[in-house]
C-alpha atoms as a PDB file:
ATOM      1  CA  UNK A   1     -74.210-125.642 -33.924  1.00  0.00           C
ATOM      2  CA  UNK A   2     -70.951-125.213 -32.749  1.00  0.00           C
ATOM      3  CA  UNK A   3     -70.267-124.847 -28.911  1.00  0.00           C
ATOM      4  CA  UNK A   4     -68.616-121.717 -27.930  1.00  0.00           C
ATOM      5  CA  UNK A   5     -65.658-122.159 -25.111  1.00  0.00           C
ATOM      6  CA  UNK A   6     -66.524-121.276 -21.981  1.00  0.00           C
ATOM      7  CA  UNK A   7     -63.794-118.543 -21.943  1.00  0.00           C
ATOM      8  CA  UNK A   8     -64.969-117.522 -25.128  1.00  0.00           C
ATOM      9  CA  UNK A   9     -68.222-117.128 -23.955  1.00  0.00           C
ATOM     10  CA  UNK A  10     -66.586-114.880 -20.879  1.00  0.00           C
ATOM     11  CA  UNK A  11     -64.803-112.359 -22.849  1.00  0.00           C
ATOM     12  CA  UNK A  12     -67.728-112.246 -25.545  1.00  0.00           C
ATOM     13  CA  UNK A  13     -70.103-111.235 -22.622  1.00  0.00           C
ATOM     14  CA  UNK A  14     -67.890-108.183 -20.879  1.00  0.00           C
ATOM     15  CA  UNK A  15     -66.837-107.238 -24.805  1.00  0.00           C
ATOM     16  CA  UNK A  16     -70.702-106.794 -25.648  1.00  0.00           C
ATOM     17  CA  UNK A  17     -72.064-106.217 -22.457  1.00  0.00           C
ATOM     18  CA  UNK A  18     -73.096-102.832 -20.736  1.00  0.00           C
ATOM     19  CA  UNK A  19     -70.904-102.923 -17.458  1.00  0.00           C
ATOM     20  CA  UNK A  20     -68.778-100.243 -16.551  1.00  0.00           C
ATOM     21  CA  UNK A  21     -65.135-100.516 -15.891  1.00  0.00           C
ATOM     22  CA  UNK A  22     -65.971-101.011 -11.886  1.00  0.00           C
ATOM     23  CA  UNK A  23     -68.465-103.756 -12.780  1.00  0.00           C
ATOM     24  CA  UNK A  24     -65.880-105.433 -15.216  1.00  0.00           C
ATOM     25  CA  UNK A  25     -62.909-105.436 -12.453  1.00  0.00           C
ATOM     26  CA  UNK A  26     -65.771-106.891  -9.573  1.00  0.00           C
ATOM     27  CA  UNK A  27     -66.465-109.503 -12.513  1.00  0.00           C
ATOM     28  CA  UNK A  28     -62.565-110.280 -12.964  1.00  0.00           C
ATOM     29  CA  UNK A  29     -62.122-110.631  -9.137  1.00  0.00           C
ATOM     30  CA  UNK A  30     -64.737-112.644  -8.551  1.00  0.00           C
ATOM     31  CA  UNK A  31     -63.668-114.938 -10.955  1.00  0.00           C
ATOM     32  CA  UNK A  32     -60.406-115.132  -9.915  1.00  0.00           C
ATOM     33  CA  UNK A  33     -61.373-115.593  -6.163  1.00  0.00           C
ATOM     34  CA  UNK A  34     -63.555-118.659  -7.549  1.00  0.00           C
ATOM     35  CA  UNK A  35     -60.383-119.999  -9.760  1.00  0.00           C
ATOM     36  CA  UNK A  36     -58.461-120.257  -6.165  1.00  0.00           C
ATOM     37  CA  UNK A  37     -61.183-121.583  -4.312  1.00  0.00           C
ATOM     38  CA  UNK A  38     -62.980-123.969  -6.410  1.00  0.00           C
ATOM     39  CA  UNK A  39     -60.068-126.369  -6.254  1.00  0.00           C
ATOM     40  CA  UNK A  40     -59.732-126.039  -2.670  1.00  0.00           C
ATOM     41  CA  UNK A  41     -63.547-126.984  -2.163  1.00  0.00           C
ATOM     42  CA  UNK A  42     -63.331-129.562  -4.732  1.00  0.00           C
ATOM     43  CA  UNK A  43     -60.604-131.189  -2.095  1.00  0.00           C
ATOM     44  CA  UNK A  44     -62.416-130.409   0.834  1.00  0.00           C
ATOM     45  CA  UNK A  45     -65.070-132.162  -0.841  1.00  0.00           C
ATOM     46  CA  UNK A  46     -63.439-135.134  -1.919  1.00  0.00           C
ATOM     47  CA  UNK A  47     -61.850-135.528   1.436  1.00  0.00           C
ATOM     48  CA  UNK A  48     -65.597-135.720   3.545  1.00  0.00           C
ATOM     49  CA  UNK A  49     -66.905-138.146   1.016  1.00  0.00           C
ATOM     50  CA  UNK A  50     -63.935-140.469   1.174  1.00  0.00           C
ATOM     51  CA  UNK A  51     -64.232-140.060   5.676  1.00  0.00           C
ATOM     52  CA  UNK A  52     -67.795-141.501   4.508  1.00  0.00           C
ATOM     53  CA  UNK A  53     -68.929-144.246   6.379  1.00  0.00           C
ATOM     54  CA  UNK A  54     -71.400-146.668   4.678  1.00  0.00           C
ATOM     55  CA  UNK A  55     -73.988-145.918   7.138  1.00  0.00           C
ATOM     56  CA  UNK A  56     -72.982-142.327   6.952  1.00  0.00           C
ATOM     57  CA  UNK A  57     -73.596-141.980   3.523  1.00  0.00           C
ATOM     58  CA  UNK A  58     -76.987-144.535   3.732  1.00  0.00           C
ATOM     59  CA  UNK A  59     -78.180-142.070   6.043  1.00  0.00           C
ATOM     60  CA  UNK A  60     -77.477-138.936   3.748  1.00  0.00           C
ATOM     61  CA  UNK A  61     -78.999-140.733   0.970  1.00  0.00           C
ATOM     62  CA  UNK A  62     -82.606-141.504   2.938  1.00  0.00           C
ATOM     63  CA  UNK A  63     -82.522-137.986   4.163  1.00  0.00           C
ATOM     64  CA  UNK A  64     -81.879-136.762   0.746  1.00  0.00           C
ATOM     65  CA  UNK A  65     -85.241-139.145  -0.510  1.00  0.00           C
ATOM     66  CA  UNK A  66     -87.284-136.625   1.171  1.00  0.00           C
ATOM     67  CA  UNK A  67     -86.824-133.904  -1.030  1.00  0.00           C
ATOM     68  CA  UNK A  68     -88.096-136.071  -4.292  1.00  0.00           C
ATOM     69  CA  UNK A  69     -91.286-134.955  -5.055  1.00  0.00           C
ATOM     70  CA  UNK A  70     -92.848-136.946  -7.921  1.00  0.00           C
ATOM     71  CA  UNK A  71     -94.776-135.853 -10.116  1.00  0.00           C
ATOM     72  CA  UNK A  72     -92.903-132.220 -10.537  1.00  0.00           C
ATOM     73  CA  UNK A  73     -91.824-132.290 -14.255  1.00  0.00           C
ATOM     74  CA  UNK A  74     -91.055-136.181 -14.397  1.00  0.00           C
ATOM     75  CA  UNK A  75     -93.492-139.535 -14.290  1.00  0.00           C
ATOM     76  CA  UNK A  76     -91.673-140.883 -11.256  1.00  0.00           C
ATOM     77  CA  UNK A  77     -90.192-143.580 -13.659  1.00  0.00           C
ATOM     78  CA  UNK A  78     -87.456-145.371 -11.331  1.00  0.00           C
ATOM     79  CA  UNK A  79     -88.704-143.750  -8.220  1.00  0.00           C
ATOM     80  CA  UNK A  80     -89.587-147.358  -6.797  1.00  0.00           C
ATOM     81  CA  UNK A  81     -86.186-148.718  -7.462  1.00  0.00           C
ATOM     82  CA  UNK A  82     -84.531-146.138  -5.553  1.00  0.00           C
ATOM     83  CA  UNK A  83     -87.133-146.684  -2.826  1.00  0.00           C
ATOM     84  CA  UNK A  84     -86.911-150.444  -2.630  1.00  0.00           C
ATOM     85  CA  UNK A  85     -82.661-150.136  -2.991  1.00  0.00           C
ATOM     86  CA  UNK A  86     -82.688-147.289   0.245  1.00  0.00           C
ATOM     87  CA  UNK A  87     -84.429-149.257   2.319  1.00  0.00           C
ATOM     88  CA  UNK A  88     -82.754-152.406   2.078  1.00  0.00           C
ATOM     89  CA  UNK A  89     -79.757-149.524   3.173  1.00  0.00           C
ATOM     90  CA  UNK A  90     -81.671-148.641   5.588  1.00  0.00           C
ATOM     91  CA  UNK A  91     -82.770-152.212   6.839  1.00  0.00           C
ATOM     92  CA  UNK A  92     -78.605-152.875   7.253  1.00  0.00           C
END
C-alpha cells in the first residue's frame, strides 16, 4: 500500500469532508498558526534540553519512571534494565 503525503491527505480530507466554508477557513488558520509556531517550540525545546544538567535530566527521568505501569498492553520486557540503569543515576 502506498503512503499518501501528509498534504495529500489534508486537502483529500476538506475536498471530501462535510465542513462548511467557516469550518474550512478555522481549519486553514489553525494550521497555519501551528506552521509558525511549531518551529518556534521545536527551538524553545531544544534550547531547555541542551540548559540540561545531568542531574537535571536524571531527575526528570526517575520522575518520569513513575508513570510506567507494567503490565498495561506490554510484558514489562526491559522494565528492569531501565530500573537498575536509573538508579545507578540516581545513586550519582
Amino acid at each position: 500500500m502506498t503512503e499518501i503525503p501528509r498534504t495529500a491527505r489534508y486537502n483529500l480530507f476538506m475536498a471530501s469532508s462535510n465542513l462548511t466554508d467557516q469550518e474550512r477557513e478555522q481549519m486553514r488558520q489553525w494550521l497555519a498558526t501551528w506552521q509558525r509556531a511549531g518551529p518556534l517550540l521545536d527551538q524553545e525545546r531544544a534550547q531547555r534540553v541542551r540548559a540540561l544538567t545531568d542531574t537535571d535530566a536524571a531527575r526528570m527521568a526517575l520522575d518520569l519512571w513513575g508513570f510506567a505501569q507494567p503490565g498495561r498492553g506490554d510484558d514489562g520486557e526491559g522494565i528492569l534494565p531501565m530500573a537498575r540503569a536509573l538508579q545507578k543515576l540516581g545513586d550519582r
